[in-house]
Protein backbone atom coordinates (compact mmCIF):
# COMPACT_ATOMS: atom_id res chain seq x y z
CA UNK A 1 -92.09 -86.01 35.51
CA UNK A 2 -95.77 -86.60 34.79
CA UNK A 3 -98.03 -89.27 36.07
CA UNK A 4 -99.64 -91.30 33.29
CA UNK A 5 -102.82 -93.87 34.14
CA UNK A 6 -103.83 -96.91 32.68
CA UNK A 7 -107.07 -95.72 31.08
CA UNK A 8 -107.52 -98.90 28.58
CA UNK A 9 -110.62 -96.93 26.87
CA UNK A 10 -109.24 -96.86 23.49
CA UNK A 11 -112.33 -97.60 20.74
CA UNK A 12 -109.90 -99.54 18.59
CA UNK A 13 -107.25 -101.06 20.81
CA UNK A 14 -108.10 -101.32 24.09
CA UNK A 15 -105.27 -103.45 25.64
CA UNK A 16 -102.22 -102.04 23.66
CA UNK A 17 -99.68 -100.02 25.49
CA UNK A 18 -98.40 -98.24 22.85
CA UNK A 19 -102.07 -96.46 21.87
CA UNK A 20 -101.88 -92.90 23.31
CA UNK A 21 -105.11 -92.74 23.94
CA UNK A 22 -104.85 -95.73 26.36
CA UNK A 23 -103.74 -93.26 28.59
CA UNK A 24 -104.74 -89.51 30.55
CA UNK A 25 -103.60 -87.45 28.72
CA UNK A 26 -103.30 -89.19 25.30
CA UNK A 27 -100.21 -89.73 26.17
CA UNK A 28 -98.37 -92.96 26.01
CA UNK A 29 -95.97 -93.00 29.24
CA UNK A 30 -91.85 -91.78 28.52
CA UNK A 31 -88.70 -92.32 30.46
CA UNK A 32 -89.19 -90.26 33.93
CA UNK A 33 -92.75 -90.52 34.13
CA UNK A 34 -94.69 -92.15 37.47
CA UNK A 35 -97.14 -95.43 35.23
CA UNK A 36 -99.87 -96.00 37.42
CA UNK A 37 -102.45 -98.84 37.08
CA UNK A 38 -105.63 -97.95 39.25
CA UNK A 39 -108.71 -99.62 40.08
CA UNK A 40 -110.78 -96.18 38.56
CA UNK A 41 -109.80 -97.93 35.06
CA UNK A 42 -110.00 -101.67 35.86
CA UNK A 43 -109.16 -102.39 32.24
CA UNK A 44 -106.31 -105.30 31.37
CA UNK A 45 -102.97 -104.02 29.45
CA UNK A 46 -101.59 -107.10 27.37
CA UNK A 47 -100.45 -105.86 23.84
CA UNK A 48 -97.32 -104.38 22.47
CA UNK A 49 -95.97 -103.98 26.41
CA UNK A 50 -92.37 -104.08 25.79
CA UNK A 51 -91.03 -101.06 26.16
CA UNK A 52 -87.35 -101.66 25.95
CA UNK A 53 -85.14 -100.01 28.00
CA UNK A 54 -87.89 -96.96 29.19
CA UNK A 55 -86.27 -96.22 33.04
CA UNK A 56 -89.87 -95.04 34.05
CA UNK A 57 -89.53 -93.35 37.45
CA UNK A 58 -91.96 -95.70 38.88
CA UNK A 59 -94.57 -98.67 37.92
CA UNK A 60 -97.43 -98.64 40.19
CA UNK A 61 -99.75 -101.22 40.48
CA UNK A 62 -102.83 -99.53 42.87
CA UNK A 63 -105.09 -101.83 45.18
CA UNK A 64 -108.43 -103.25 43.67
CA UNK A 65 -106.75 -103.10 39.72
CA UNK A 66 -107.61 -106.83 39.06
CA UNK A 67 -106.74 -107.17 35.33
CA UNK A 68 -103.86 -108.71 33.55
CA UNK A 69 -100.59 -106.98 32.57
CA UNK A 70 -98.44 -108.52 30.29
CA UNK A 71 -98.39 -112.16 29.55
CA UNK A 72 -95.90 -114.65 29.42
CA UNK A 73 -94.51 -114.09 25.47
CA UNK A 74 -95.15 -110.13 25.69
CA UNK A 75 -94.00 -108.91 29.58
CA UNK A 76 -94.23 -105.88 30.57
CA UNK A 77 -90.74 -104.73 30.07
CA UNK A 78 -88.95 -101.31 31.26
CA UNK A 79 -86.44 -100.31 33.41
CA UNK A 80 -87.98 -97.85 36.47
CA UNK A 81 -86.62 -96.57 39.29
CA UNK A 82 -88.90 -98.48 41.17
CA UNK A 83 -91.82 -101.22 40.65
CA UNK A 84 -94.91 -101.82 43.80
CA UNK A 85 -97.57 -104.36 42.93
CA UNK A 86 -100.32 -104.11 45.14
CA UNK A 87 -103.42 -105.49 42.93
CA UNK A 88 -105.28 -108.66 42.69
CA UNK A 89 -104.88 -109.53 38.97
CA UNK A 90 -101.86 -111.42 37.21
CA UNK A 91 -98.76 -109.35 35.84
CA UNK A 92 -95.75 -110.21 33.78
CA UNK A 93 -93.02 -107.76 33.91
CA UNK A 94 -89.23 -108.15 32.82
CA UNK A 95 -87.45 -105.35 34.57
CA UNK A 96 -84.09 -105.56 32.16
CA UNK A 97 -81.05 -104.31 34.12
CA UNK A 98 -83.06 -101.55 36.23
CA UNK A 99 -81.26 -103.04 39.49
CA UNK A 100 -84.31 -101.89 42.24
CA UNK A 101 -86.62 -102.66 44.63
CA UNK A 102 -89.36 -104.20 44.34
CA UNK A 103 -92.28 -104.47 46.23
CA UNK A 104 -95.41 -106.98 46.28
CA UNK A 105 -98.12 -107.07 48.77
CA UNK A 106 -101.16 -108.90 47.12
CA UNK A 107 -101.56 -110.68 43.45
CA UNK A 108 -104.16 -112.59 42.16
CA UNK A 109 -103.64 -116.22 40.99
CA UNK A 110 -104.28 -118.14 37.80
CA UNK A 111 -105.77 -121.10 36.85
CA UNK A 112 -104.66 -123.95 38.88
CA UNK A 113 -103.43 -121.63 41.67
CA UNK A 114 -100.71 -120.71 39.45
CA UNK A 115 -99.02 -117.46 40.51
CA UNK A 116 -100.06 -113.54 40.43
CA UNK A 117 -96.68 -112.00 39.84
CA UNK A 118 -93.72 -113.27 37.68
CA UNK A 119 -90.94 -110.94 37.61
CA UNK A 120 -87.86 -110.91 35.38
CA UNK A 121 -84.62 -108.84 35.51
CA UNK A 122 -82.41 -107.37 38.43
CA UNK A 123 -83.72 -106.95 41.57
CA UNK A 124 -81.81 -105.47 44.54
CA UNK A 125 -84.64 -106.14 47.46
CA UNK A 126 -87.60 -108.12 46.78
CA UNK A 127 -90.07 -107.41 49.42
CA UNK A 128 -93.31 -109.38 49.53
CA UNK A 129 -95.91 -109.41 52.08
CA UNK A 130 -98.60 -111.15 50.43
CA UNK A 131 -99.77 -112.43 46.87
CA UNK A 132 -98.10 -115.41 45.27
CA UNK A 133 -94.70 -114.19 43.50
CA UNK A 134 -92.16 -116.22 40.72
CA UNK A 135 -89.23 -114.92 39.71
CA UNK A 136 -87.39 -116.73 36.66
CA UNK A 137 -90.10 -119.52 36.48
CA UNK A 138 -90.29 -119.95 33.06
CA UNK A 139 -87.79 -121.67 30.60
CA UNK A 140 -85.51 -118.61 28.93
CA UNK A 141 -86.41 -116.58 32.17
CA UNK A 142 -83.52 -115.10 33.74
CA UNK A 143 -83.37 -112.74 36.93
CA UNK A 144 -80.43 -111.43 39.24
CA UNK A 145 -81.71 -110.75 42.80
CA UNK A 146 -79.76 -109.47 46.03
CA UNK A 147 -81.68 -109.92 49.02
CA UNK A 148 -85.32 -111.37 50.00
CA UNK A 149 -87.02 -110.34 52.66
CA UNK A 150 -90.77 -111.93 52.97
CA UNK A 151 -93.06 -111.35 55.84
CA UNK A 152 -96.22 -113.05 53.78
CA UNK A 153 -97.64 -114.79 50.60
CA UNK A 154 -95.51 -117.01 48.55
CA UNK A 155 -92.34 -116.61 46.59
CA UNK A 156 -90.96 -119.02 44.00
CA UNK A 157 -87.65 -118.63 42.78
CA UNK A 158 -86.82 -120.32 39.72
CA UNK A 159 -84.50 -122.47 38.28
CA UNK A 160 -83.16 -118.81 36.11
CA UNK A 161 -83.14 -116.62 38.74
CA UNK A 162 -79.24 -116.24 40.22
CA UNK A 163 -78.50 -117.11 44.05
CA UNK A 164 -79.44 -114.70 46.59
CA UNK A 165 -77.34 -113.09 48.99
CA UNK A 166 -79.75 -113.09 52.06
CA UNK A 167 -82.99 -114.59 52.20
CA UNK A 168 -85.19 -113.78 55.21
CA UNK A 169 -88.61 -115.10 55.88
CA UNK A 170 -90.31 -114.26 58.76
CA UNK A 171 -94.00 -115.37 57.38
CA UNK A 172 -95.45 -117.22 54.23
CA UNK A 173 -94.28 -119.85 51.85
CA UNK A 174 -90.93 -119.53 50.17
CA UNK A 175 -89.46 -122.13 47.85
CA UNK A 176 -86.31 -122.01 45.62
CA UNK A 177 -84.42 -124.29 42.91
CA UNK A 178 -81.58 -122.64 42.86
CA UNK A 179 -79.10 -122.02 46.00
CA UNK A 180 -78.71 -119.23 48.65
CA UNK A 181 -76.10 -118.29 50.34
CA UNK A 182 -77.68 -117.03 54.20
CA UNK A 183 -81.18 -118.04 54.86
CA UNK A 184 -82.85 -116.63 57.91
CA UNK A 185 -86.06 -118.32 59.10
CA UNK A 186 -88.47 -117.12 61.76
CA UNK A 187 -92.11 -118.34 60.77
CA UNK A 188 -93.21 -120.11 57.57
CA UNK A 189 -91.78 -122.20 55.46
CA UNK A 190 -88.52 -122.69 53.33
CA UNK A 191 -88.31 -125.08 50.79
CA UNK A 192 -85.36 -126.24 48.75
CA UNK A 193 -85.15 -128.69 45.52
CA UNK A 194 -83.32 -129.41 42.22
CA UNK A 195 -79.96 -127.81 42.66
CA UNK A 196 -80.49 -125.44 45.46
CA UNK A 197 -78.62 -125.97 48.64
CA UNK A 198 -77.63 -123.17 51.43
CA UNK A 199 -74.24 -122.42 50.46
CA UNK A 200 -72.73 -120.02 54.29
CA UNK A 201 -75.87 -120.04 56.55
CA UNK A 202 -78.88 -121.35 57.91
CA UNK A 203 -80.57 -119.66 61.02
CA UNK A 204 -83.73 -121.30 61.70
CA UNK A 205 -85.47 -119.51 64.93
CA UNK A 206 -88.49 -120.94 64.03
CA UNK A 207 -90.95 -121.79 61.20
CA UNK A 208 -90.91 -125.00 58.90
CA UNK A 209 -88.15 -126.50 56.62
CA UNK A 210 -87.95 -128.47 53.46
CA UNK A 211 -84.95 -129.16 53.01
CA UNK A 212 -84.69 -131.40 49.21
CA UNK A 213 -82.26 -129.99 46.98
């Protein structure tokens, strides 16, 4: 396994992916390696992202990167082990059938107050303790995820995404168009509307509800 970084210094084309010398060691990232983007190279990754079926071991996302990756036509889209968002920019990433946590503890936001992170694919655990988070927001989008477990930030989940399992939010904003079957609230909010409805269980030990769908 080697550790490739988002260097985004290429003279000719700074933003693509695919350009080897995009990256240390002029080497465009292969299945197994750890993809880190770090603040050192604060450069934005938008062109000629998808990368199939790659099962990187890990996408990293360090604190203080603030630039784009991906956008909403061209995600970035690979299958790791693993994927952990921590920076303050806007990402697009379709994670195919990789089936694995993820983890999100700040985004930026676009225009509007739009949201930072919009994920695609299967997700076992989606963990988010800050940043604003959509999963299966746009039309086409489709994602499969287990469990939720937010202690911060915001999460929508689309009308594409499937139903989760568990949801538990013990902080932060969490809204959803599509049903779920146990929801678990101890501070913040859930929100329901459009088709969603709580299909088993509904704790509520504290926090705010919405209840519309």
């Amino acid at each position: 396994m080697a550790t490739r970084m988002w260097l985004g210094t290429d003279s000719t084309d700074p933003t693509a992916f695919d350009a080897a010398a995009n990256w240390s060691g002029s080497t465009v990232p292969i299945a197994g390696d750890l993809v880190v983007f770090s603040p050192n190279y604060n450069n934005p990754c938008t062109k000629n992202i998808d990368q199939g079926t790659t099962a990187f071991n890990e996408v990293v996302v360090e604190a203080g990167f603030t630039q784009q990756i991906g956008n909403p036509t061209d995600p970035l889209t690979c299958t790791p082990a693993k994927f952990d968002y921590h920076g303050g920019g806007i990402i697009y990433a379709d994670l195919g059938a990789a089936s694995i946590p993820v983890v999100v503890t700040n985004s930026g936001s676009g225009a509007g107050g739009t949201y930072g992170v919009y994920l695609e694919g299967t997700i076992t655990t989606l963990s988010v303790s800050g940043g604003k988070v959509a999963v299966a927001s746009f039309p086409g989008d489709s994602a499969t995820i287990t469990t939720v477990a937010q202690s911060g930030g915001t999460i929508l989940l689309g009308a594409g995404s499937s139903s989760p399992t568990t949801v538990t939010v013990n902080g932060g904003g969490f809204s959803t168009r599509v049903s779920a079957a146990t929801v678990n609230v101890y501070k913040g909010t859930f929100s329901t509307s459009e088709a969603a409805a709580i299909t088993t269980k509904l704790n509520a030990y504290g926090g705010n509800l919405n209840l519309s769908g």
